[in-house]
Protein backbone atom coordinates (compact mmCIF):
# COMPACT_ATOMS: atom_id res chain seq x y z
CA UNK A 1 167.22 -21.13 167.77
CA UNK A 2 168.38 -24.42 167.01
CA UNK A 3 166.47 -26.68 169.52
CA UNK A 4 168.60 -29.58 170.09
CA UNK A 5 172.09 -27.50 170.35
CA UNK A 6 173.97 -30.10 169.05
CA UNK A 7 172.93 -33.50 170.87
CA UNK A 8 176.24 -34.91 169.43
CA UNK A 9 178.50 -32.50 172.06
CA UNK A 10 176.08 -33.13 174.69
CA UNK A 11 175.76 -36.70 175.05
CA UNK A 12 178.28 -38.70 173.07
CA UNK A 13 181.24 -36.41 174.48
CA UNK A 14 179.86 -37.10 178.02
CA UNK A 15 181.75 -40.36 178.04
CA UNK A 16 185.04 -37.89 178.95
CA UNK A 17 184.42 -38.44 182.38
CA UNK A 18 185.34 -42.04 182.10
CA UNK A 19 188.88 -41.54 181.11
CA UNK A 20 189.71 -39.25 184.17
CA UNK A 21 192.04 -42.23 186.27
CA UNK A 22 191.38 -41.81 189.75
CA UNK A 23 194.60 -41.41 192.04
CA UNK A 24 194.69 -39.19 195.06
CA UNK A 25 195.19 -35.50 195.01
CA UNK A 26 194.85 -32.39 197.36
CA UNK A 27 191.51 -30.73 196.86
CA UNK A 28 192.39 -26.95 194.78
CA UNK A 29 189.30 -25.36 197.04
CA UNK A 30 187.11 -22.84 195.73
CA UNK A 31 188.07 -20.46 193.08
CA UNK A 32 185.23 -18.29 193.93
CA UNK A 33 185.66 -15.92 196.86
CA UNK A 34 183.10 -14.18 198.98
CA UNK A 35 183.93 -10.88 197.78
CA UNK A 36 182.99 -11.42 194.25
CA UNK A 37 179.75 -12.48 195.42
CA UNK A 38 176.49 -10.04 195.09
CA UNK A 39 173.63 -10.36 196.99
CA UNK A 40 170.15 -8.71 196.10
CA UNK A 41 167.74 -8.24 198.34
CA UNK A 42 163.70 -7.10 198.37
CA UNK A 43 163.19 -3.73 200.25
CA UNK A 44 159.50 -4.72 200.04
CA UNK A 45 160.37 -7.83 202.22
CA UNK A 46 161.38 -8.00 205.26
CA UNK A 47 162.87 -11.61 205.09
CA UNK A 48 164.55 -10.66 202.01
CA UNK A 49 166.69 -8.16 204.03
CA UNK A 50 167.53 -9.86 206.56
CA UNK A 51 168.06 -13.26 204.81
CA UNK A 52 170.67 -10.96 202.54
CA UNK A 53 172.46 -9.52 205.54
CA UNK A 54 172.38 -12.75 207.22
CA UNK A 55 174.27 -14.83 204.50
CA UNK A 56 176.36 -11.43 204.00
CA UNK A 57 177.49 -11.86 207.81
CA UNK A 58 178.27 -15.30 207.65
CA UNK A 59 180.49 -15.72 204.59
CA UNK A 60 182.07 -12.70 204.81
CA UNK A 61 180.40 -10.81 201.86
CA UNK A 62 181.42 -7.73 202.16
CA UNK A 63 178.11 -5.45 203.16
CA UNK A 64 178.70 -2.77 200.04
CA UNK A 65 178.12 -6.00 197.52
CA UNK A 66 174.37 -6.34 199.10
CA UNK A 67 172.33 -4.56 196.34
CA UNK A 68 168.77 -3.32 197.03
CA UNK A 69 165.81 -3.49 194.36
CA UNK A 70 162.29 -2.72 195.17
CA UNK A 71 160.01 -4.84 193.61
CA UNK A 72 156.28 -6.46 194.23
CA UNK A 73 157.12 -9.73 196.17
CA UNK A 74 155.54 -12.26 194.02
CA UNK A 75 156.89 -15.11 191.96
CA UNK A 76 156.18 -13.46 188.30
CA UNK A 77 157.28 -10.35 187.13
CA UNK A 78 156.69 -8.86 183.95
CA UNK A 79 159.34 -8.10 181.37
CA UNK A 80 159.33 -4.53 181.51
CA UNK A 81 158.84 -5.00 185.33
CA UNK A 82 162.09 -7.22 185.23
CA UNK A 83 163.68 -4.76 183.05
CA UNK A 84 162.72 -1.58 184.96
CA UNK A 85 163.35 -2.72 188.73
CA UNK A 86 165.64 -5.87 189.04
CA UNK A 87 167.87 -6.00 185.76
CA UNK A 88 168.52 -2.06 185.62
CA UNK A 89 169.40 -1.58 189.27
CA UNK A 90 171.52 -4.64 189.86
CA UNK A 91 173.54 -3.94 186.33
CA UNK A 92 173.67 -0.24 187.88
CA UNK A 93 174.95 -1.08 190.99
CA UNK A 94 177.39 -4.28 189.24
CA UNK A 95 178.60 -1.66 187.55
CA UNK A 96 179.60 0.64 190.72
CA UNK A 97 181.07 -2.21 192.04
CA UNK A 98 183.37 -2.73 189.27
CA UNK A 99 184.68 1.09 188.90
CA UNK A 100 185.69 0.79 193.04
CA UNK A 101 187.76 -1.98 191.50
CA UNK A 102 185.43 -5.30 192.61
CA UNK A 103 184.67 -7.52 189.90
CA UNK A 104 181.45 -9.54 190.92
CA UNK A 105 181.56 -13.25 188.95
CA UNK A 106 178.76 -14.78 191.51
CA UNK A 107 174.73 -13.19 191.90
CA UNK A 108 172.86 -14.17 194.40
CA UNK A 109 168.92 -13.66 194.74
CA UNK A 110 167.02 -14.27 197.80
CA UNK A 111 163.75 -15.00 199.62
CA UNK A 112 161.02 -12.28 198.53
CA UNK A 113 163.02 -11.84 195.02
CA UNK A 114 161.22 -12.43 191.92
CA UNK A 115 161.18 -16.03 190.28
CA UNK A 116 160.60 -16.16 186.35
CA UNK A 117 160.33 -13.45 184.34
CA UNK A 118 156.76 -14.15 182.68
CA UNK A 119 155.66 -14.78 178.82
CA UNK A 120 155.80 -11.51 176.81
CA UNK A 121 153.30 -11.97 174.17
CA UNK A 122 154.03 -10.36 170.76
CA UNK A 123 151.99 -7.11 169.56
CA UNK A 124 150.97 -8.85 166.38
CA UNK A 125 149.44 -12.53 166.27
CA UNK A 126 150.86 -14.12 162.58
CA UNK A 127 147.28 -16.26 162.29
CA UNK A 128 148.46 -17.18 158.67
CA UNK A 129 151.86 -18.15 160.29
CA UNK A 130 151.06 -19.95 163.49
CA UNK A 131 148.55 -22.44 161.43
CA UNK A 132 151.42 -23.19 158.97
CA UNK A 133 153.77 -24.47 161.02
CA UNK A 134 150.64 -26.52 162.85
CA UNK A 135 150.11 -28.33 159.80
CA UNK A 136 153.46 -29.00 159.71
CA UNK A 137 153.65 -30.51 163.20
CA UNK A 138 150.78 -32.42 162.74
CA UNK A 139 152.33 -33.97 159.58
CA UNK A 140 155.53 -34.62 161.28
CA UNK A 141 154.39 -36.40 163.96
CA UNK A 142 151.82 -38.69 161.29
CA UNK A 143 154.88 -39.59 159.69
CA UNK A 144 156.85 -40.18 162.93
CA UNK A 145 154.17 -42.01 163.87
CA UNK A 146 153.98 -44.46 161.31
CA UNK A 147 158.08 -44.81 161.54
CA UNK A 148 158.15 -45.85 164.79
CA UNK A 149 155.51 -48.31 163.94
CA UNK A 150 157.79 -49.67 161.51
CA UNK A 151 160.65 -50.16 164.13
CA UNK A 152 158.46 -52.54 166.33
CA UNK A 153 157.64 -54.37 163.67
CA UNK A 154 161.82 -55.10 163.76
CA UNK A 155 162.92 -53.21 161.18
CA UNK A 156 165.28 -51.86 163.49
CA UNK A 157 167.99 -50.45 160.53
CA UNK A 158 170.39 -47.57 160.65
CA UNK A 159 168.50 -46.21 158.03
CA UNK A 160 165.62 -45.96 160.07
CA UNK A 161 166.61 -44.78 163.08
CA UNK A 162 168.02 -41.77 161.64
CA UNK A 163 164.55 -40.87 159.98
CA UNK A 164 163.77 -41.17 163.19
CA UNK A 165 166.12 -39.02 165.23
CA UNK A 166 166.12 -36.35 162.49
CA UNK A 167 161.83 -36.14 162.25
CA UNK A 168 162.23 -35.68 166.19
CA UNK A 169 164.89 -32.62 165.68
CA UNK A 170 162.89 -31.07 163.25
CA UNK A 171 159.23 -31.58 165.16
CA UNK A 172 160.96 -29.75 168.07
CA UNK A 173 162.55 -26.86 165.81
CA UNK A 174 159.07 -26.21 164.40
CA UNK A 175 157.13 -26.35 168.16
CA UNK A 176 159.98 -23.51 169.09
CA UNK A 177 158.93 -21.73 166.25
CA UNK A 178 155.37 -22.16 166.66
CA UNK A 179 156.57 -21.08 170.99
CA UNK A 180 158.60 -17.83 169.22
CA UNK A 181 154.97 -16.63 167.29
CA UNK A 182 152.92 -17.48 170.32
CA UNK A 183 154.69 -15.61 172.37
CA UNK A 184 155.20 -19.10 174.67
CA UNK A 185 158.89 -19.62 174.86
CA UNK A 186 160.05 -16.16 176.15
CA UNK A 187 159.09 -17.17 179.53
CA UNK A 188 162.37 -17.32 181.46
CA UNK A 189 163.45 -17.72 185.34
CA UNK A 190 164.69 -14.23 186.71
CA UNK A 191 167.95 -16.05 187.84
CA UNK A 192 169.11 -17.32 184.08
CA UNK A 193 168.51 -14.08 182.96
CA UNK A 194 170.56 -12.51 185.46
CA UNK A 195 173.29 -14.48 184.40
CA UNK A 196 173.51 -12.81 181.20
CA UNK A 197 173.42 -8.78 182.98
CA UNK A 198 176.25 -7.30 180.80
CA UNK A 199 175.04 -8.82 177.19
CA UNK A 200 173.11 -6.62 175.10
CA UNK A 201 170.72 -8.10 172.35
CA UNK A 202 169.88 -11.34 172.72
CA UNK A 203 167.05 -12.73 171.48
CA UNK A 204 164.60 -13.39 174.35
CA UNK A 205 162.97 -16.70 172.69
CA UNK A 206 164.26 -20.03 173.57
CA UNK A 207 167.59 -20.49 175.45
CA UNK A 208 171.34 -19.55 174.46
CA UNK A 209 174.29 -22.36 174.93
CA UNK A 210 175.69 -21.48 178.16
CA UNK A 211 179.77 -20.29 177.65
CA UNK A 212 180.36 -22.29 181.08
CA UNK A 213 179.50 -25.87 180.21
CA UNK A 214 181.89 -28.06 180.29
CA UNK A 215 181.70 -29.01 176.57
CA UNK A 216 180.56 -25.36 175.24
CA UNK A 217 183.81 -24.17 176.55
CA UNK A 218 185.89 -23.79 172.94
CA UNK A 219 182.53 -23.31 170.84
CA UNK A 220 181.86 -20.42 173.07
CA UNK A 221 185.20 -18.74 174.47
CA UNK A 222 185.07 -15.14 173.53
CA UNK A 223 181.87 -15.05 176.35
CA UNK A 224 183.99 -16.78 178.93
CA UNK A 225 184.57 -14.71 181.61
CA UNK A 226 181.56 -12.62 180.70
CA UNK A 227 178.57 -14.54 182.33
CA UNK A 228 177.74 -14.08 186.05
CA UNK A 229 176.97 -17.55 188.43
CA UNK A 230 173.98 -17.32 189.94
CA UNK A 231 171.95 -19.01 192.94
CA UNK A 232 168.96 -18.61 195.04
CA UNK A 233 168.31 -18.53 198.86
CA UNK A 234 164.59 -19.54 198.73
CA UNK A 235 162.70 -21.75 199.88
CA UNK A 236 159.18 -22.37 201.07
CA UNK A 237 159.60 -20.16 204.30
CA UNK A 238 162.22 -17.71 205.15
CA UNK A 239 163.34 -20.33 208.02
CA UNK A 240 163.92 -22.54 205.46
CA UNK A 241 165.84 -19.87 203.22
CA UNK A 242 167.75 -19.00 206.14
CA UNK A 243 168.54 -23.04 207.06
CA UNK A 244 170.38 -23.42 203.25
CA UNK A 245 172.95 -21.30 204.65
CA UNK A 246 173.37 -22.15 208.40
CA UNK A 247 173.34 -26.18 207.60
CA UNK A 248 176.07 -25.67 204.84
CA UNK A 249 178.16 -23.77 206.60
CA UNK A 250 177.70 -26.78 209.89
CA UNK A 251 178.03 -29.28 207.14
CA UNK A 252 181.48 -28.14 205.43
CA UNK A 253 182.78 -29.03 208.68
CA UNK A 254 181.86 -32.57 209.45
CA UNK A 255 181.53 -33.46 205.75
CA UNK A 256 178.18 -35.13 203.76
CA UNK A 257 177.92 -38.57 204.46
CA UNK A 258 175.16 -40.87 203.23
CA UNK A 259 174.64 -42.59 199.81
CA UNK A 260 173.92 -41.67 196.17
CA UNK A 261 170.74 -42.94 195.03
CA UNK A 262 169.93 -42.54 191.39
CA UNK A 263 166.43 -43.56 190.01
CA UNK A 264 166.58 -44.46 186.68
CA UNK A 265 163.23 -46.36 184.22
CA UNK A 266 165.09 -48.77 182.26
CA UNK A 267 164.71 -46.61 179.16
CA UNK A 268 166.58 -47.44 176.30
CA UNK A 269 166.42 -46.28 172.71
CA UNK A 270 168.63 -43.19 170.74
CA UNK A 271 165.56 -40.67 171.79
CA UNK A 272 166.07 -37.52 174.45
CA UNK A 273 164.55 -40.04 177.39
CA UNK A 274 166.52 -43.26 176.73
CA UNK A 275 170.18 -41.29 176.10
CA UNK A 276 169.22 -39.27 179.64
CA UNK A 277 167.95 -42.62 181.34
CA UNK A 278 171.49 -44.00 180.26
CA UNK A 279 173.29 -41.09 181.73
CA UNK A 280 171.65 -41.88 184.69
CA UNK A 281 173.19 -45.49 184.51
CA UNK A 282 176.50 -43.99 183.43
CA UNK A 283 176.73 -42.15 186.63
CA UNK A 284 176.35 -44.55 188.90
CA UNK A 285 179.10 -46.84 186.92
CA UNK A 286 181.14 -43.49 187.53
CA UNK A 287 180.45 -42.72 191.09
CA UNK A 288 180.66 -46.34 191.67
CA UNK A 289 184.61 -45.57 191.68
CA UNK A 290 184.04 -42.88 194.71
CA UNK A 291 183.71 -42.62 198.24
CA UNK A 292 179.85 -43.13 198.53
CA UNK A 293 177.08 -45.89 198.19
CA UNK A 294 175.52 -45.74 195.51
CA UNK A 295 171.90 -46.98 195.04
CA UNK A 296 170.16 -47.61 191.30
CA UNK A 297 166.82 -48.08 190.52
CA UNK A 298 166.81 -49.27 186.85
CA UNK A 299 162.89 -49.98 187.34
CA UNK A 300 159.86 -47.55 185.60
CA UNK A 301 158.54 -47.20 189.47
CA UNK A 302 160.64 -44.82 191.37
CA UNK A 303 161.94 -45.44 195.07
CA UNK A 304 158.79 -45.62 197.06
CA UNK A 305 158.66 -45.19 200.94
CA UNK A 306 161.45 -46.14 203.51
CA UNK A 307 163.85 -47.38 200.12
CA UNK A 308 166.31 -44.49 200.36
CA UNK A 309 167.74 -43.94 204.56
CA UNK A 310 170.57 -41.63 204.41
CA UNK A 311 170.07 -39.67 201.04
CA UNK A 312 173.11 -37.65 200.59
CA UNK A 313 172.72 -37.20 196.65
CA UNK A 314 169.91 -37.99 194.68
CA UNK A 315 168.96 -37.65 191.07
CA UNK A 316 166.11 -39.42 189.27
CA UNK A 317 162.43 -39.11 187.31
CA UNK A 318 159.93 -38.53 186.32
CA UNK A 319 156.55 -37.98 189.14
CA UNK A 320 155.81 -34.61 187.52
CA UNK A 321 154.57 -32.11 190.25
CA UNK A 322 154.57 -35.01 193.01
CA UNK A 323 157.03 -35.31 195.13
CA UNK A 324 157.47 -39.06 196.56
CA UNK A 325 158.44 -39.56 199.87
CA UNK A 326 160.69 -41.71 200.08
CA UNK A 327 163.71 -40.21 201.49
CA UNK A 328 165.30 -39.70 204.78
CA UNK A 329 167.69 -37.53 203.99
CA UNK A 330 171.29 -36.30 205.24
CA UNK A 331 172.52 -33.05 206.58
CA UNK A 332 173.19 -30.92 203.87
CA UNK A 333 172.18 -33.23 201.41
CA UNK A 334 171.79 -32.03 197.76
CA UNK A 335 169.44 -33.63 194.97
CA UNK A 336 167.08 -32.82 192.08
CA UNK A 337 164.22 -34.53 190.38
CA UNK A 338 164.37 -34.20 186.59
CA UNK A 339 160.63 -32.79 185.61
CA UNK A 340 159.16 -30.56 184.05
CA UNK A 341 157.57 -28.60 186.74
CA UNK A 342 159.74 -28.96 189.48
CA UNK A 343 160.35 -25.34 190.73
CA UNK A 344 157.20 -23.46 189.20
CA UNK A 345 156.86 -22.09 192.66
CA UNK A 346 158.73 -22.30 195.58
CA UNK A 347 155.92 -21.06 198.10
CA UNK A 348 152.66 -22.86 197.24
CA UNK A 349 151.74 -24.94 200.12
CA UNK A 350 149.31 -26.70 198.18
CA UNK A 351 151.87 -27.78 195.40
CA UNK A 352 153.92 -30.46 196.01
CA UNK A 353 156.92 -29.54 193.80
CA UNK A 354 160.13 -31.70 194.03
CA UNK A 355 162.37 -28.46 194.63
CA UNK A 356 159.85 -27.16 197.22
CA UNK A 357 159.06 -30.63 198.87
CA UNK A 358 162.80 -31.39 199.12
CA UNK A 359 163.66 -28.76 200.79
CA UNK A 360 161.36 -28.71 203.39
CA UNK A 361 162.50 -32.15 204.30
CA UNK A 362 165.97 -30.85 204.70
CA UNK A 363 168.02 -30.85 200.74
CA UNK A 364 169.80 -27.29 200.78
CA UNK A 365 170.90 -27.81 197.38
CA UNK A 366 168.28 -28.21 194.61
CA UNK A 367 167.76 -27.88 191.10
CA UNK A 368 164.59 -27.21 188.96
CA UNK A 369 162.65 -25.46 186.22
CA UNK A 370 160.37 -22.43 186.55
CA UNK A 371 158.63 -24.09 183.31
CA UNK A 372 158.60 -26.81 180.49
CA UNK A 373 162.33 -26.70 179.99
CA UNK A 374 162.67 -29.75 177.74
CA UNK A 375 165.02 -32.56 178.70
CA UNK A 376 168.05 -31.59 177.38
CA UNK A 377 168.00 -28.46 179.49
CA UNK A 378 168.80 -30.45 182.86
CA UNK A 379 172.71 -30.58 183.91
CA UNK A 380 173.68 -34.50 183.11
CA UNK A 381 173.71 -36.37 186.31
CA UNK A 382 177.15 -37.91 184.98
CA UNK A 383 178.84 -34.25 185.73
CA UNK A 384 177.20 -32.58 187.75
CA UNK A 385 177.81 -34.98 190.99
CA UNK A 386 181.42 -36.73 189.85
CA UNK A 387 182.41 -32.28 190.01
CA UNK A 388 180.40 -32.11 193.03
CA UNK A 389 182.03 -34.93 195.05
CA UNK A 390 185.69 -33.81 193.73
CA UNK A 391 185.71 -30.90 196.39
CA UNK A 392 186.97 -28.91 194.28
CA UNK A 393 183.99 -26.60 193.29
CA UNK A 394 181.33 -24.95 194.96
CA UNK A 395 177.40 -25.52 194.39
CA UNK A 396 177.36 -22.68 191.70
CA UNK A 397 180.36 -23.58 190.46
CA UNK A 398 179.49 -27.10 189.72
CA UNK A 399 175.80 -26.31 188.44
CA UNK A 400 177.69 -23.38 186.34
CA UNK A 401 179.76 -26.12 184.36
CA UNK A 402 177.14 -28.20 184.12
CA UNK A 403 174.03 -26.44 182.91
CA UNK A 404 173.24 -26.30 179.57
CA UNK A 405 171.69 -23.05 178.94
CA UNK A 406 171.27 -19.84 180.15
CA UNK A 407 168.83 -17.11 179.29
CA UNK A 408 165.81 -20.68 180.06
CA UNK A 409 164.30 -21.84 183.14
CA UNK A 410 166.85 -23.51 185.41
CA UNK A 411 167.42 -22.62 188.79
CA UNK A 412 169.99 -23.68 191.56
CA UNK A 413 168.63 -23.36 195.31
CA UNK A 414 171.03 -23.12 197.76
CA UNK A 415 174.02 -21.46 199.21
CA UNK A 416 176.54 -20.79 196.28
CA UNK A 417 179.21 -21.16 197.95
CA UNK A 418 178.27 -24.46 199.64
CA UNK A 419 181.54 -26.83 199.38
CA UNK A 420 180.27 -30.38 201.60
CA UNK A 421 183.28 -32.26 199.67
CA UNK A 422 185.71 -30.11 200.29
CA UNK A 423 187.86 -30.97 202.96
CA UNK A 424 186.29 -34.99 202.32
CA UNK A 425 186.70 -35.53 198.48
CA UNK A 426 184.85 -38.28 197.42
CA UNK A 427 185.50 -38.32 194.43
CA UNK A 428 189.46 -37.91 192.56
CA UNK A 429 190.08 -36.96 188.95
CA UNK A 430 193.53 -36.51 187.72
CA UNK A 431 192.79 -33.97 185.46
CA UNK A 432 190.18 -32.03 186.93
CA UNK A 433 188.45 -29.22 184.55
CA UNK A 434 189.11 -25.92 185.07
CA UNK A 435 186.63 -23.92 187.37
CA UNK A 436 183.88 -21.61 186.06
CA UNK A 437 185.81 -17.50 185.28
């Protein structure tokens, strides 16, 4: 798998967003409806059941799209576990659906359901192999090394930085290879593989470009239409599961109100951290042009205690597994911490994972990896909340567009169909991309 997928699409395209002219225009609404929306539910769990029925009831999914799987109600699951009791039941039942003549574009999993599918390690260990393309890393990152010791001694050329970019591409091709032979990088979260029910033979290392991003759209076409949308009603109790759905159904009626605050580290530089750190500068120049407040923190610290009254949207990093509070957030607000770690579990009381932590102070709408997902795996800031804030798209809509991969370790928490913009845009385009198929 090519590990960088293109960094040229990803970031320098990004810019798009700043030629959409702002002028006033009815909001299209969601192009999702309720009955193309699955649920699946735990028979081993209780909450899972009635979580299910209970977001069935109020959005009007019809009862026949709740699909039952029976599975042990932990966070891991084994491959052939995933294989045996989630993927061939729900593609079974999918599949029903569709010969009754109701196409399903939306999945959604719930408390008690699986999280990641876990690591499948490979029959045969390569020794020979694996401590090949060791020696190579280690001599890659020698010679990096002594490169970027050149550039702060201000030889800052073109020339240079290139050697520079291109050693970094190639050190993270060989660590996926390296991942592929150790077995590490088939580790995946049960929702991203969901998304992909109805495609046969991918390979199960790394990630695969998802069809749905914004800028994958023409590369990938002949899969459009083909991948499902998927979101989780979890949290850290089922009360809390249940709350992502009864606050965003309160809050599409009064609207999210607060401010945007966006926690940047004054990165700069052509590397994965300093292109990210400037997305997160780019987005608040765009949002800057909407509805909302908007807060930066261009600082390394991040927003400490009592900084950030009346979160309605927050993105920011990096306090890897440790959550800072320093938010008082809004109703309904949605948010997510870019680390590496973030939604590893959702249930630990001992952890204090962003995803987890942030919900149980009140975000329904959260984003985060089930592992090491490497940076360019988060949706860009610079989309993700300018889409958001249009009120034009719903929560899975929005993260569909703007995820990067699928078949990897992203998650969305939170009602799918969750819409707080969308009778209050805060945000206009004029030419607003299509929704998700």
């Amino acid at each position: 798998m090519n590990a960088l997928k293109s960094h040229k699409f990803f970031w320098t395209v990004i810019l798009i967003l700043f030629l959409c002219a702002l002028i006033p225009v009815d909001p299209l609404g969601a192009a999702i409806k309720p009955e193309e929306v699955a649920v699946i539910v735990n028979t081993e769990s209780k909450d899972s059941l009635r979580i299910g029925e209970l977001y069935a009831r109020l959005r009007n999914v019809p009862t026949r799209n709740i699909i039952r799987i029976s599975t042990p109600v932990k966070e891991g699951i084994s491959r052939t576990d995933y294989e045996r009791l989630i993927h061939g039941p729900v593609r079974k039942a999918v599949a029903e659906l569709f010969n009754e003549g109701i196409v399903i574009r939306c999945i959604v999993t719930t408390y008690g359901v699986p999280l990641r599918v876990n690591s499948s390690k490979p029959l045969i260990h390569p020794e020979h192999k694996i401590s090949s393309y060791q020696t190579m890393i280690d001599e890659k990152e020698k010679e990096l090394s002594i490169l970027k010791e050149k550039k702060r001694g201000k030889d800052a050329s073109k020339e240079l930085n290139s050697k520079i970019k291109g050693l970094g591409s190639e050190i993270t091709l060989l660590h996926l290879k390296l991942g592929e032979l150790q077995g590490k990088d088939t580790l995946a979260a049960v929702d991203s593989e969901l998304s992909l029910l109805f495609i046969s033979g991918y390979p199960l290392t790394g990630w695969i470009p998802n069809p749905e991003f914004i800028y994958n759209r023409e590369r990938f076409s002949d899969y459009i239409g083909r991948i499902f949308m998927v979101s989780r009603l979890d949290g850290p109790t089922p009360e809390l599961a249940e709350g992502l759905v009864r606050t965003a159904i309160e809050v599409e009626h009064t609207g999210l109100s607060g401010n945007v605050y966006l926690d940047a580290r004054g990165k700069t530089g052509q590397d994965a951290y300093g292109r990210f750190d400037e997305d997160i500068r780019r987005t608040a120049k765009i949002l800057r042009k909407g509805e909302l407040r908007v807060v930066l923190d261009n600082e390394s610290r991040l927003f400490r205690r009592g900084e950030a009254p009346a979160a309605a949207l927050y993105c920011g990093w990096y306090s890897h597994k440790n959550y800072v509070d320093a938010f008082q957030w809004s109703k309904g607000a949605v948010g997510y911490h870019v680390a590496s770690s973030e939604a590893v579990s959702l249930h630990n009381p001992k952890r204090k994972y962003w995803v987890k932590s942030m919900i149980e102070r009140g975000v329904i709408g959260s984003i985060g990896p089930v592992a090491e997902p490497y940076l360019i795996a988060f949706p860009p800031p610079s989309l993700f909340f300018p889409l958001l804030m249009s009120g034009k798209y719903t929560l899975v809509e929005v993260f569909a567009m703007t995820n990067p991969f699928i078949s990897w370790r992203m998650i969305l928490v939170g009602d799918p169909l969750y819409n707080p913009f969308r009778d209050h845009p805060a945000f206009v385009f004029k030419d607003p991309p299509p929704p998700p198929e």
